[in-house]
C-alpha atoms as a PDB file:
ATOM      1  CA  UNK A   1     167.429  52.431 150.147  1.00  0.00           C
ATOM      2  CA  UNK A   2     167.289  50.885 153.325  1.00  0.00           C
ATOM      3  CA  UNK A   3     165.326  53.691 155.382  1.00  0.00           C
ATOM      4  CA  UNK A   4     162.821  53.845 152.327  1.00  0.00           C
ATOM      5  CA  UNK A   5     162.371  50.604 152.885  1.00  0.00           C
ATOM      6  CA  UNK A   6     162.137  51.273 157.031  1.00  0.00           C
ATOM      7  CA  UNK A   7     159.317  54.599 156.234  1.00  0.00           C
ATOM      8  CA  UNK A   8     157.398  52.407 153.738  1.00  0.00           C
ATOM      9  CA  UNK A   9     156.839  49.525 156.509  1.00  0.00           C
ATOM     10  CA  UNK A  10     156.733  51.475 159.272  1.00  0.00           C
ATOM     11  CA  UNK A  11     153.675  53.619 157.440  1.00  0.00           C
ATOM     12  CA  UNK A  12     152.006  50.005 156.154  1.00  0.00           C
ATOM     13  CA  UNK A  13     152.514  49.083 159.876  1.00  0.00           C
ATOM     14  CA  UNK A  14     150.719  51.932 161.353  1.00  0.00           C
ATOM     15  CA  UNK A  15     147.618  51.961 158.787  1.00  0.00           C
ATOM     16  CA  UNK A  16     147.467  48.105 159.436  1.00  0.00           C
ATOM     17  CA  UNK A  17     147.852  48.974 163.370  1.00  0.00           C
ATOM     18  CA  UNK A  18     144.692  51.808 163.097  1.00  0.00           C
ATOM     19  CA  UNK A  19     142.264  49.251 160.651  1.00  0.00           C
ATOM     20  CA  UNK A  20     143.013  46.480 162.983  1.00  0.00           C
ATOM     21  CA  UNK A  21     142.612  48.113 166.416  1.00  0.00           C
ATOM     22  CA  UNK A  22     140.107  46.044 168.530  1.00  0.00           C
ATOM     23  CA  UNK A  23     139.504  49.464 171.208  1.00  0.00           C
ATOM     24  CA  UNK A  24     138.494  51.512 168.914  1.00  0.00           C
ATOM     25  CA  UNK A  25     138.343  55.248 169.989  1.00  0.00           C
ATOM     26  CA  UNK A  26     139.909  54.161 173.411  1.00  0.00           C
ATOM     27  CA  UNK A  27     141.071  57.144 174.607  1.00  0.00           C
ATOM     28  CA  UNK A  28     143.445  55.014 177.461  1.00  0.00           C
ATOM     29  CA  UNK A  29     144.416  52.600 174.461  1.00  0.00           C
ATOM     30  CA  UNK A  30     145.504  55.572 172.003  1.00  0.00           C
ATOM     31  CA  UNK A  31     147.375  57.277 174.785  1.00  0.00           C
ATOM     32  CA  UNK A  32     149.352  54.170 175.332  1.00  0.00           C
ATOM     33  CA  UNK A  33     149.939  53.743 171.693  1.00  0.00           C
ATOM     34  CA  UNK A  34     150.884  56.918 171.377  1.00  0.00           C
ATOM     35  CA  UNK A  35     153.590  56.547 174.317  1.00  0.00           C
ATOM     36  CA  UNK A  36     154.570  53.311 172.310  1.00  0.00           C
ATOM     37  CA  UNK A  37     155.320  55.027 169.213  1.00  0.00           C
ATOM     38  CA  UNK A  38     157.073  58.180 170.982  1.00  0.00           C
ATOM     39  CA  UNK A  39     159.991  55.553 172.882  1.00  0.00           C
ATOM     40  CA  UNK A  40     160.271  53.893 169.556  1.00  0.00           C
ATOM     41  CA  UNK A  41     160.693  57.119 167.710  1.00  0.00           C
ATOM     42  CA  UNK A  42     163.353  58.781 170.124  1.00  0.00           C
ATOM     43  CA  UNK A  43     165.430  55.462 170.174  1.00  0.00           C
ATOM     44  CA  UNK A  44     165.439  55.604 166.776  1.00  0.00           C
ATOM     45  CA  UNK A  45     166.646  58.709 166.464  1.00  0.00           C
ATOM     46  CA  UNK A  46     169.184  58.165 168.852  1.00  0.00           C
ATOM     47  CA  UNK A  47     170.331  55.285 166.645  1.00  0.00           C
ATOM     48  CA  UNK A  48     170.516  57.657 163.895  1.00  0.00           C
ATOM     49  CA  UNK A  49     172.332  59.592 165.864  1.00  0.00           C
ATOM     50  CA  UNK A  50     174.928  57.495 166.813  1.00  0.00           C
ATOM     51  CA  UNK A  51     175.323  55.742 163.162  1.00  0.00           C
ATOM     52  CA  UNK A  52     175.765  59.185 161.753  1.00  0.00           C
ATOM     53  CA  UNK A  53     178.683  60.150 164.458  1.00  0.00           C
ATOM     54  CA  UNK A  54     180.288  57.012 163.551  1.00  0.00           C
ATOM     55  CA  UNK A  55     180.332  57.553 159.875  1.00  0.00           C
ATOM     56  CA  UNK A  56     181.796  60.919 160.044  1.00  0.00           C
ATOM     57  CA  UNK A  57     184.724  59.564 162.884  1.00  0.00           C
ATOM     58  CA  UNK A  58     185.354  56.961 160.276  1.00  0.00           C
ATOM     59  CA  UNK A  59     185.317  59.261 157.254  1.00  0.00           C
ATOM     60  CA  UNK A  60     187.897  61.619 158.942  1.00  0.00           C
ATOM     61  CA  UNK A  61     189.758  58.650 160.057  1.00  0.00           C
ATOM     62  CA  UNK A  62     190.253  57.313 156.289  1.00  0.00           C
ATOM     63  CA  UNK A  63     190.452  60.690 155.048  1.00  0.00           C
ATOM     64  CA  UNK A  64     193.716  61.209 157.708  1.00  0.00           C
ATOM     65  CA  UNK A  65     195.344  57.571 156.327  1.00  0.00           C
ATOM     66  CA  UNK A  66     195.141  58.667 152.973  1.00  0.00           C
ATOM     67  CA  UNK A  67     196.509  61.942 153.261  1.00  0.00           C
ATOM     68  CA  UNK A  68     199.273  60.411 155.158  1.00  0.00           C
ATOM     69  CA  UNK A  69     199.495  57.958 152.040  1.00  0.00           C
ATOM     70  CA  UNK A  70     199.708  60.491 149.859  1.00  0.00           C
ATOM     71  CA  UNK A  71     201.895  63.018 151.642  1.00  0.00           C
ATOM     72  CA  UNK A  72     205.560  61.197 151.166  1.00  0.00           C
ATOM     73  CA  UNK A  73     207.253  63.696 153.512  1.00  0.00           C
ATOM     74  CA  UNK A  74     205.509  62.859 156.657  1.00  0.00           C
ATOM     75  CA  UNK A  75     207.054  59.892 157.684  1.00  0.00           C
ATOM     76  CA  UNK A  76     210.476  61.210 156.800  1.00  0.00           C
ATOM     77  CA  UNK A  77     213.119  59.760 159.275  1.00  0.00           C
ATOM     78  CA  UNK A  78     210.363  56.894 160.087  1.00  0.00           C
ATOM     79  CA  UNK A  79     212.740  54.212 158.879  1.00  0.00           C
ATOM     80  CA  UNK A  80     215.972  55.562 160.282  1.00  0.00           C
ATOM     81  CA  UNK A  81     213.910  55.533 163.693  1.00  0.00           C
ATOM     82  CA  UNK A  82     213.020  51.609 162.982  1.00  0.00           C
ATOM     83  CA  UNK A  83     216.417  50.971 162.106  1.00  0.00           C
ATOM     84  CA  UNK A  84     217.429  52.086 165.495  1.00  0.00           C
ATOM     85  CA  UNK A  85     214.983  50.221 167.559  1.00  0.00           C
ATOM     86  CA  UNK A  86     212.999  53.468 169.026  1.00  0.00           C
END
């Protein structure tokens, strides 16, 4: 819901941007603009990026504790180990 939300105002923000734009067909001004909006697009893709690597590290990371959960012979000996001081 949240990158709806993040298209929606970015589009509003452009068409706002393009009505309001004092330099009209400025053909130094648009290539600027157009610079702007290229950084701002690869960082957030690189964001994106990153968020989505995180979620899957964290998804195979809970996915491991619950098999391990689950699995009741794979910490067999665990306690006798404890119990021992190892």
């Amino acid at each position: 819901m949240g990158g709806v939300l993040a298209i929606f105002s970015l589009c509003g923000l452009g068409v706002w941007a393009d009505a309001n734009n004092p330099n009209g067909q400025n053909a130094a001004a648009n290539k600027a603009e157009d610079r702007l909006f290229l950084g701002w697009l690869i960082c957030a893709g690189l964001l994106t990026g990153f968020y989505l690597m995180l979620d899957v590290v964290l998804l195979q990371k809970g996915r491991a504790a619950v098999a391990r959960i689950a699995d009741p012979d794979a910490d067999e000996g665990r306690e006798d180990r404890w119990e021992q001081g190892d």
